[in-house]
C-alpha atoms as a PDB file:
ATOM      1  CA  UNK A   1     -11.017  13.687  11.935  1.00  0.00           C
ATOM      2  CA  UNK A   2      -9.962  10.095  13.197  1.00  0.00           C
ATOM      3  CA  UNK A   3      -7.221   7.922  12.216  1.00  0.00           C
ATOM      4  CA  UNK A   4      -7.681   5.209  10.408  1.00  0.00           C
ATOM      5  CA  UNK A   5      -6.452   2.110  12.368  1.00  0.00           C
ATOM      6  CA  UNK A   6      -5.690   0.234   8.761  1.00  0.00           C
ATOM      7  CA  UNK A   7      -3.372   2.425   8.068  1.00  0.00           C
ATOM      8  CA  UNK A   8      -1.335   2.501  11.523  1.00  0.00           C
ATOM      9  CA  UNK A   9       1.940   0.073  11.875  1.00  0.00           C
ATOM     10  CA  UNK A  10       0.770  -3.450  12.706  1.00  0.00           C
ATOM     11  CA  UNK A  11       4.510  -3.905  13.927  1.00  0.00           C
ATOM     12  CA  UNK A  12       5.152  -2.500  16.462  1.00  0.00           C
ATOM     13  CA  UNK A  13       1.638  -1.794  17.539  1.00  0.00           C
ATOM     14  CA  UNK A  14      -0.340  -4.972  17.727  1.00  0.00           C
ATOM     15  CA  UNK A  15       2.767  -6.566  18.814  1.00  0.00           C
ATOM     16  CA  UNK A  16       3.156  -4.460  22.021  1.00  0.00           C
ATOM     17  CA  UNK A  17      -0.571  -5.026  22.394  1.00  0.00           C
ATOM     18  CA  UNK A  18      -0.761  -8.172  22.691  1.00  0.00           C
ATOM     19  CA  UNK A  19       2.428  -8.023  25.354  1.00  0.00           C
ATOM     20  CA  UNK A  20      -0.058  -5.786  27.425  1.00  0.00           C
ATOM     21  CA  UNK A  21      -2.124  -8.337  27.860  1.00  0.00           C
ATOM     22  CA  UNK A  22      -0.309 -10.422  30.434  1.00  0.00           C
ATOM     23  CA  UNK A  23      -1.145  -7.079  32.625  1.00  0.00           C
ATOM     24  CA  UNK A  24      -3.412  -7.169  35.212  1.00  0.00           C
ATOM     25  CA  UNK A  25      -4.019  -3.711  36.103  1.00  0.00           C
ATOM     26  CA  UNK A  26      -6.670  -1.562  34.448  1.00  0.00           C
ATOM     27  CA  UNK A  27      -6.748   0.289  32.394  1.00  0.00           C
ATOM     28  CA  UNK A  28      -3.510  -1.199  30.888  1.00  0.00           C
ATOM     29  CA  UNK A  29      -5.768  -4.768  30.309  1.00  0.00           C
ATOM     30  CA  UNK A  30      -8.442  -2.607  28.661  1.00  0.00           C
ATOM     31  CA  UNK A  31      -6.342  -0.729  26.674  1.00  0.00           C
ATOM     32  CA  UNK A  32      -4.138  -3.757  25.041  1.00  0.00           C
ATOM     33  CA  UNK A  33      -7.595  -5.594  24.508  1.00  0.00           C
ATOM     34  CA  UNK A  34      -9.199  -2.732  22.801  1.00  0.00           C
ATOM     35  CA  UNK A  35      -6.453  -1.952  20.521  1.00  0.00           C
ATOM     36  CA  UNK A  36      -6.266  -5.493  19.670  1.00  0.00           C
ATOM     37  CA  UNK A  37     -10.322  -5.540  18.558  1.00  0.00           C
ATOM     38  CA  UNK A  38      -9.703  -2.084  17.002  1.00  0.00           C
ATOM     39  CA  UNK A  39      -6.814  -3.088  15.109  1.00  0.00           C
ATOM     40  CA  UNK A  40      -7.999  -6.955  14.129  1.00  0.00           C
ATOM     41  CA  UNK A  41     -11.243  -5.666  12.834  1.00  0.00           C
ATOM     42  CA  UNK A  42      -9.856  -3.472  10.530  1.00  0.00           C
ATOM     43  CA  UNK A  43     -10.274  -3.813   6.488  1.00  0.00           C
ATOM     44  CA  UNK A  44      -6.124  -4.434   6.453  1.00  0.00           C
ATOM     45  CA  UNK A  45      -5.688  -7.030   9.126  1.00  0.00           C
ATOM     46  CA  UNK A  46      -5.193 -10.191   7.508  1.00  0.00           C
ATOM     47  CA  UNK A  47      -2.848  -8.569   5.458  1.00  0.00           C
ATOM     48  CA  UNK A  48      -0.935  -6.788   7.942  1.00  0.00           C
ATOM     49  CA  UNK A  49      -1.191  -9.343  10.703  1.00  0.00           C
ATOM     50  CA  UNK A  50      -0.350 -12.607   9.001  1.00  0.00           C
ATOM     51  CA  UNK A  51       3.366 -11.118   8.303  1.00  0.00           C
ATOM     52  CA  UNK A  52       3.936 -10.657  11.987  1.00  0.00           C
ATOM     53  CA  UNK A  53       1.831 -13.824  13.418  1.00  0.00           C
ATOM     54  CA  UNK A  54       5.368 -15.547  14.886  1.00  0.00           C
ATOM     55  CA  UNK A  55       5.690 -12.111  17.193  1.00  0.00           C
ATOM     56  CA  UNK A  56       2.135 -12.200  18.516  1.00  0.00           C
ATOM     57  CA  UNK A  57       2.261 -16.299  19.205  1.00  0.00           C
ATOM     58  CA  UNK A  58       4.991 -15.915  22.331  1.00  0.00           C
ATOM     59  CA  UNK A  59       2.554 -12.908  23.941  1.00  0.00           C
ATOM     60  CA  UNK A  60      -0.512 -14.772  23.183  1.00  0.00           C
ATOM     61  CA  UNK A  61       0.710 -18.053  25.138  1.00  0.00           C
ATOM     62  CA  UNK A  62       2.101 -16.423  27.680  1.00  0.00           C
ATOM     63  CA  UNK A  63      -0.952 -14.748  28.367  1.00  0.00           C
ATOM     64  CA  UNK A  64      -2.741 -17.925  28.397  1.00  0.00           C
ATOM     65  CA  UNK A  65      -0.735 -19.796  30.469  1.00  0.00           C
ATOM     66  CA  UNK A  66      -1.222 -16.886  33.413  1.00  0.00           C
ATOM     67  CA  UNK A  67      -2.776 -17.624  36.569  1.00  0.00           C
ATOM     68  CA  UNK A  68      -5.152 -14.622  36.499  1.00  0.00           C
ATOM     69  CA  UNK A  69      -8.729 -15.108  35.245  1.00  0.00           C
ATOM     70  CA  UNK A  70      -8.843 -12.231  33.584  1.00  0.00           C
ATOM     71  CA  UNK A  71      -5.535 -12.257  31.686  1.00  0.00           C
ATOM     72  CA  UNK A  72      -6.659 -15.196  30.470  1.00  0.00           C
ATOM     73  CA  UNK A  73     -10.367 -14.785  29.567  1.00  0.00           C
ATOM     74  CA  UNK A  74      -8.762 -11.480  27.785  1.00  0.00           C
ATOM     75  CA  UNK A  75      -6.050 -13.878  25.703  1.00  0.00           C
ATOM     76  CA  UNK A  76      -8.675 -16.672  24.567  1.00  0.00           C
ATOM     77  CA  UNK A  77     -11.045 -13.418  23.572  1.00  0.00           C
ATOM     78  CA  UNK A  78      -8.229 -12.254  21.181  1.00  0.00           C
ATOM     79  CA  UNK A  79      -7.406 -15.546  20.337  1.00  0.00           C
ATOM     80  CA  UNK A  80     -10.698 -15.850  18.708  1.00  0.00           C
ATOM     81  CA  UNK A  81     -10.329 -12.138  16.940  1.00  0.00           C
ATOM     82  CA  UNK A  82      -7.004 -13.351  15.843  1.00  0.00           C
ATOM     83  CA  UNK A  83      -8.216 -16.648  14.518  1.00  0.00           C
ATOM     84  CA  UNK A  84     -10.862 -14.758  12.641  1.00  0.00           C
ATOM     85  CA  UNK A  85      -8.140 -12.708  10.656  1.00  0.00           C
ATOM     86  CA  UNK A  86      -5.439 -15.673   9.961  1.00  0.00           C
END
């Protein structure tokens, strides 16, 4: 029996997910990454993400503005999932 991920809180899930990705320590950058494909390929994302897009944009740039190749190669990877969804 598995969980559907559609029917899991976007809030505060994906939220804290895409904090975790300013981490650069594995497996807490795999983990926020995966949740973040998990979750953003789901049947329910656009309408479960697009309500809480303003607390995933602060996360998401600050990710992107790190100095660590692979926070940001992991931020511009789920900034193409997430632009997918919106």
């Amino acid at each position: 029996m598995g969980v559907d991920v559609g029917d899991l809180p976007f809030d505060p899930i994906l939220v804290t997910c895409f904090d975790g990705l300013i981490e650069e320590k594995h497996p807490y950058n795999f983990i926020a990454k995966a949740v973040i494909k998990e979750m953003l390929e789901s049947p329910a994302a656009p309408d479960k993400t697009i309500p809480i897009i303003q607390k995933i944009v602060w996360p998401l740039r600050t990710a992107l503005c790190g100095k660590n190749q692979q926070v940001y190669e992991n931020a511009i990877d789920c900034l193409g999932m997430l632009s997918e969804v919106v």
